[in-house]
C-alpha atoms as a PDB file:
ATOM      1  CA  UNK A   1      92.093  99.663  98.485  1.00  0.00           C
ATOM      2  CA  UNK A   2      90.128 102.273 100.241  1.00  0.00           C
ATOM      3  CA  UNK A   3      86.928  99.626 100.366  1.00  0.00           C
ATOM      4  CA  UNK A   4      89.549  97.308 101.959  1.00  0.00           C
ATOM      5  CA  UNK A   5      90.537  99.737 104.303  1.00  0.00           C
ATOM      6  CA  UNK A   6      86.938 100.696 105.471  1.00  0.00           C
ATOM      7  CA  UNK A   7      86.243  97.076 105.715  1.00  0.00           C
ATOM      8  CA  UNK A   8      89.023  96.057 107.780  1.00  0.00           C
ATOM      9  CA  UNK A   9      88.108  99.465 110.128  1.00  0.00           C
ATOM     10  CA  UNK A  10      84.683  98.245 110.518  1.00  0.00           C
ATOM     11  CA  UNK A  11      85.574  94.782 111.179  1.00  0.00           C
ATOM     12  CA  UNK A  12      87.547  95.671 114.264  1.00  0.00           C
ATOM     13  CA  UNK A  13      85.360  98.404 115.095  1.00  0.00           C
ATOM     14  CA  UNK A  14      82.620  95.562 115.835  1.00  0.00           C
ATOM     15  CA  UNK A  15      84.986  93.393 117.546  1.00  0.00           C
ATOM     16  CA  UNK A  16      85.727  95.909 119.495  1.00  0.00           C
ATOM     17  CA  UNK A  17      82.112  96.061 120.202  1.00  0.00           C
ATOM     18  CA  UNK A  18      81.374  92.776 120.600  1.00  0.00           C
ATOM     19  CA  UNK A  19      84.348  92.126 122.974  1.00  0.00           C
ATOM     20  CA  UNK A  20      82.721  95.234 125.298  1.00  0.00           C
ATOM     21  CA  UNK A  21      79.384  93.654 125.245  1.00  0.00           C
ATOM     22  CA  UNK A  22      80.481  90.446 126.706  1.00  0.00           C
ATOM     23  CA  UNK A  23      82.200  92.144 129.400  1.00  0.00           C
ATOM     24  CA  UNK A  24      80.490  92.352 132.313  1.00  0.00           C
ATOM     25  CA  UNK A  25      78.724  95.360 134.244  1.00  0.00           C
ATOM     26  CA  UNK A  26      79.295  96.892 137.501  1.00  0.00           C
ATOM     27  CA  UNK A  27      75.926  95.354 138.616  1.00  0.00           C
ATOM     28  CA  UNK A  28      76.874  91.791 137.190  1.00  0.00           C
ATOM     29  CA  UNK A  29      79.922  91.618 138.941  1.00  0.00           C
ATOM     30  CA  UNK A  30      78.044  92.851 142.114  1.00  0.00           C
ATOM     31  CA  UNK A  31      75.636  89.903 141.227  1.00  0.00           C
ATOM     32  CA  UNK A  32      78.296  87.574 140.411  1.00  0.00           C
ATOM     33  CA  UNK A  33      79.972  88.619 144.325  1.00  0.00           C
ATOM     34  CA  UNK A  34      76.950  88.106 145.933  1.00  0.00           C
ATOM     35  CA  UNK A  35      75.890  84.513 144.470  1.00  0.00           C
ATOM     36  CA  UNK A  36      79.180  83.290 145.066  1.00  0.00           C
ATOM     37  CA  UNK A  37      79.393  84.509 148.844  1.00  0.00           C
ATOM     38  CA  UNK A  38      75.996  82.376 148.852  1.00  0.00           C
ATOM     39  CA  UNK A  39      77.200  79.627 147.117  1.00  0.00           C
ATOM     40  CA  UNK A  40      80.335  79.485 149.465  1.00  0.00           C
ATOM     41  CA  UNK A  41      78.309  80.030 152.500  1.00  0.00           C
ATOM     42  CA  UNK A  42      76.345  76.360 151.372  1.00  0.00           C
ATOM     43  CA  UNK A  43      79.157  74.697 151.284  1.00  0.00           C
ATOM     44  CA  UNK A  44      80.139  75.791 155.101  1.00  0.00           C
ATOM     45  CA  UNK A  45      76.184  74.529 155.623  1.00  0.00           C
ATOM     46  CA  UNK A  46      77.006  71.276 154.236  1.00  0.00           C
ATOM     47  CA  UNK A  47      80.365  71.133 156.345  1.00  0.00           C
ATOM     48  CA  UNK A  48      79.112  72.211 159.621  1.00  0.00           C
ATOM     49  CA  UNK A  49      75.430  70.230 159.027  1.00  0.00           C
ATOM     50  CA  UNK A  50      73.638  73.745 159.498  1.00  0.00           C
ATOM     51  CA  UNK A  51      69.950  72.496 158.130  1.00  0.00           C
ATOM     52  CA  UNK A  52      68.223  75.545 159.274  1.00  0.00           C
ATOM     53  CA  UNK A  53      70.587  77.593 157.026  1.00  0.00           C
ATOM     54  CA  UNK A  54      70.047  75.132 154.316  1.00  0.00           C
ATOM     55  CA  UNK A  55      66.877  74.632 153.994  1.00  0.00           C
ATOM     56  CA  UNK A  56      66.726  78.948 154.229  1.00  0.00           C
ATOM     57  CA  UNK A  57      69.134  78.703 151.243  1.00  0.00           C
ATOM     58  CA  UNK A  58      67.662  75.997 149.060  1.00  0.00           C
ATOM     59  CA  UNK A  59      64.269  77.002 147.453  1.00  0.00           C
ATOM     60  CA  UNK A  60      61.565  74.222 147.837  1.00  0.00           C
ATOM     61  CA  UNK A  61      61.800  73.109 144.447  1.00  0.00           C
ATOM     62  CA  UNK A  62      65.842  72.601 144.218  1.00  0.00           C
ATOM     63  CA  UNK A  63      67.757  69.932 142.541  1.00  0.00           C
ATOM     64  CA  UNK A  64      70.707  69.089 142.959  1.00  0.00           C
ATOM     65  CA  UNK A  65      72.677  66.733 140.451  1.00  0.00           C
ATOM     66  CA  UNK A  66      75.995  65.546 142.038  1.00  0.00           C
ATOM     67  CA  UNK A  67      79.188  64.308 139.742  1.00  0.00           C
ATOM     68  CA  UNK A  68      78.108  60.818 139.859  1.00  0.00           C
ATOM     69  CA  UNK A  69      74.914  60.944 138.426  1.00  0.00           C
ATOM     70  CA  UNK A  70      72.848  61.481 141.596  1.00  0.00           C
ATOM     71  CA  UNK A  71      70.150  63.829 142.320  1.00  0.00           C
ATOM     72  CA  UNK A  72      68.817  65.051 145.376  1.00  0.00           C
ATOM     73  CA  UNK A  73      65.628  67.358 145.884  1.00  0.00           C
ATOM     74  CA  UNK A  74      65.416  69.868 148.668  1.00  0.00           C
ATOM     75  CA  UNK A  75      64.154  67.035 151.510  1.00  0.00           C
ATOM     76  CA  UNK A  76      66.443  64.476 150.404  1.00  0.00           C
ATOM     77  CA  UNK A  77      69.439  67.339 150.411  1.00  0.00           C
ATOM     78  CA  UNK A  78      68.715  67.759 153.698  1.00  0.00           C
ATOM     79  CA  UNK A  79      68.868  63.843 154.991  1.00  0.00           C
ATOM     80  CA  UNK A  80      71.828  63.569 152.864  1.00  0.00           C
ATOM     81  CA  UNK A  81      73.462  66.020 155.260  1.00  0.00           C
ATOM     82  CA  UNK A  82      72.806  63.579 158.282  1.00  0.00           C
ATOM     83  CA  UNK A  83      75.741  61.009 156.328  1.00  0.00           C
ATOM     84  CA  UNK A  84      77.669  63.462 154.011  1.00  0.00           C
ATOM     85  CA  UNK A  85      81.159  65.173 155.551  1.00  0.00           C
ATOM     86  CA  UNK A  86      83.176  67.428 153.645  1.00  0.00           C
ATOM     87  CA  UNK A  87      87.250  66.939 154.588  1.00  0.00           C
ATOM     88  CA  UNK A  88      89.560  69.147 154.480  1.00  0.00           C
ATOM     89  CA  UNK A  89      89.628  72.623 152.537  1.00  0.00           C
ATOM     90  CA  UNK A  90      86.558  73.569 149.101  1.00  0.00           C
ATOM     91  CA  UNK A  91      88.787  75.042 146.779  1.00  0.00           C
ATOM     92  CA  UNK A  92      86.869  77.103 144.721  1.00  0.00           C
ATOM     93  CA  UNK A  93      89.026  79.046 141.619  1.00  0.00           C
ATOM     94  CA  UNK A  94      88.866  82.899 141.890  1.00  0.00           C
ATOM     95  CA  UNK A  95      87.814  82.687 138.015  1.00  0.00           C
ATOM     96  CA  UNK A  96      83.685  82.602 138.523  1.00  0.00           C
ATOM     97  CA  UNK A  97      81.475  83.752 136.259  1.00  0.00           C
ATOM     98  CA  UNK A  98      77.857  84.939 136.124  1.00  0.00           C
ATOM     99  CA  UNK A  99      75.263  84.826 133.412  1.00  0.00           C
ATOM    100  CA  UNK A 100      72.034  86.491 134.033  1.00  0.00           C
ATOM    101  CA  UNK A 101      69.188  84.765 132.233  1.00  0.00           C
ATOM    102  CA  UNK A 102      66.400  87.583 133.443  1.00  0.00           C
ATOM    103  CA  UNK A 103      66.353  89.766 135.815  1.00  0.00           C
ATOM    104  CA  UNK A 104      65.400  87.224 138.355  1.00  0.00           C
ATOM    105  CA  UNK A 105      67.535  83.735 137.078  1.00  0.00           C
ATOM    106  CA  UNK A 106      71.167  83.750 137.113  1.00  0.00           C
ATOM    107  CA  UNK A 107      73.587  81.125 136.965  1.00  0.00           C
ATOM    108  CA  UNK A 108      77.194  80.912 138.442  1.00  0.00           C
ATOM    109  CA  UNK A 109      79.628  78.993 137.251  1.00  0.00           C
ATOM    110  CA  UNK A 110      82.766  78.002 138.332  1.00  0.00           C
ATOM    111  CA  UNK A 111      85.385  75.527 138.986  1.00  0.00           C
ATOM    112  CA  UNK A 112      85.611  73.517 142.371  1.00  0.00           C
ATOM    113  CA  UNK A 113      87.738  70.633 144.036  1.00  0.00           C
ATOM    114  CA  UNK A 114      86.659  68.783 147.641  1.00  0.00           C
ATOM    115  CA  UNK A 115      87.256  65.726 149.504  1.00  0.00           C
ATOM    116  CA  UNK A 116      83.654  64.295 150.890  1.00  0.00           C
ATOM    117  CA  UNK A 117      82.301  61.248 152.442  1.00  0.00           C
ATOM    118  CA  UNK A 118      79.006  59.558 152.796  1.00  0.00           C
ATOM    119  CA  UNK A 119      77.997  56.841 155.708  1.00  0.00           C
ATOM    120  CA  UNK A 120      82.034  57.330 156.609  1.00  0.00           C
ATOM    121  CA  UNK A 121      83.187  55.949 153.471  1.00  0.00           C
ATOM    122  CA  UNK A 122      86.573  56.075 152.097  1.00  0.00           C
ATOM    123  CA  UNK A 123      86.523  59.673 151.582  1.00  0.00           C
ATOM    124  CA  UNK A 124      87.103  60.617 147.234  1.00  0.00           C
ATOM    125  CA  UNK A 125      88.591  64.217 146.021  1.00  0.00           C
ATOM    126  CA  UNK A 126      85.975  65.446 143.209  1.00  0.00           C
ATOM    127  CA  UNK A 127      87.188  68.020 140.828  1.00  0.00           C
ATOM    128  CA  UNK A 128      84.452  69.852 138.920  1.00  0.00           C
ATOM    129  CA  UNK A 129      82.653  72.464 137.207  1.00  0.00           C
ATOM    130  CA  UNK A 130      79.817  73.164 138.946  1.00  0.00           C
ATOM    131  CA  UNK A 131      76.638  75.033 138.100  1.00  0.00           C
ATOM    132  CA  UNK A 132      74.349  76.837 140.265  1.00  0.00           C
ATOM    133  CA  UNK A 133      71.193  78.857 139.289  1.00  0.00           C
ATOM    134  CA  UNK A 134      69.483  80.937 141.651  1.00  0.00           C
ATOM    135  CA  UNK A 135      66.030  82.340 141.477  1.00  0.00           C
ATOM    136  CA  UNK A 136      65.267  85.463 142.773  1.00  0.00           C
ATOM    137  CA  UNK A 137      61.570  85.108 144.863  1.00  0.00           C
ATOM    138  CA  UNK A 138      60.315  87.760 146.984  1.00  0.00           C
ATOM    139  CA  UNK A 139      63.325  90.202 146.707  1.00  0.00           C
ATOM    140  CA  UNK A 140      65.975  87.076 147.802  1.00  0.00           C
ATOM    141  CA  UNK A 141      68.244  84.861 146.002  1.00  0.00           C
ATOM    142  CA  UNK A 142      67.514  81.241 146.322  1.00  0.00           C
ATOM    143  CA  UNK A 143      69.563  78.192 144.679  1.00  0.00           C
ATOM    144  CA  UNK A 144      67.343  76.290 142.502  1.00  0.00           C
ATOM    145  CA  UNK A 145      69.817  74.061 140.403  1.00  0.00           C
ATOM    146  CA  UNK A 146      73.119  72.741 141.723  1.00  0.00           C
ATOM    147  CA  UNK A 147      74.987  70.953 138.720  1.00  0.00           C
ATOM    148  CA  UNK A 148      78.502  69.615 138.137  1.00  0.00           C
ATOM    149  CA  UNK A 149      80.713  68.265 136.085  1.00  0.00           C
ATOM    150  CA  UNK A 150      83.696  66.458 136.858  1.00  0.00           C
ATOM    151  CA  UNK A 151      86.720  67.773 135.597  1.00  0.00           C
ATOM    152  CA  UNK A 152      89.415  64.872 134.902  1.00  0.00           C
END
């Protein structure tokens, strides 16, 4: 019984642990702020066709892999810009996440949903779960990888 006891105490004891350990620090969540006021700031550059700000924001070797399969390095990003519109509001969900890989990789993560055209197509609404990991270079934050997934 007492073994029992001191088992089942321990048990939560590391869960309670564990639980702790995933949550994240004052400096993560500082992190996590800053990335995303990044990431939403590339979204306005898409919008408002700001390639100076873009190419300041992408690093040189950046991919980007959109919800239909395509990928677009840094140059190619920026031509896209020349035929791409965003319409309407980005939605971006308040629940973001960060996960620092070093201290000088981190990805975000979160959940997005916006209305875009290319060459004045019919414009789509894309729902996703996008991806982005930044590289810290020379004291600044650049995106490196832009992922997502779309979310049906």
């Amino acid at each position: 019984m007492i073994v029992r006891r001191s088992l089942l105490i321990g048990g939560a004891l590391a869960l309670a642990r564990a639980s702790t350990a995933y949550a994240q620090s004052p400096d993560a969540m500082k992190l996590r702020d800053e990335l995303m006021a990044l990431e939403k700031g590339s979204w306005d550059f898409m919008r408002n066709k700001n390639y100076d700000a873009m190419r300041g924001f992408l690093g040189d070797d950046a991919l980007l892999i959109f919800g239909d399969g395509t990928r677009f390095n840094k140059r190619q990003t920026l031509e896209l810009m020349k035929d791409f519109a965003l319409v309407g509001d980005i939605a971006i969900e308040p629940t973001y996440a960060v996960r620092l890989l070093s201290p000088d990789v981190a990805t975000l993560l979160y959940r997005v949903t916006y209305t875009s055209s290319v060459k004045g197509a019919k414009p789509e609404t894309m729902k996703a779960l996008s991806s982005s990991v930044y590289a810290r270079r020379d004291g600044k934050w650049w995106s490196v990888l832009y992922q997502e997934t779309p979310i049906k």
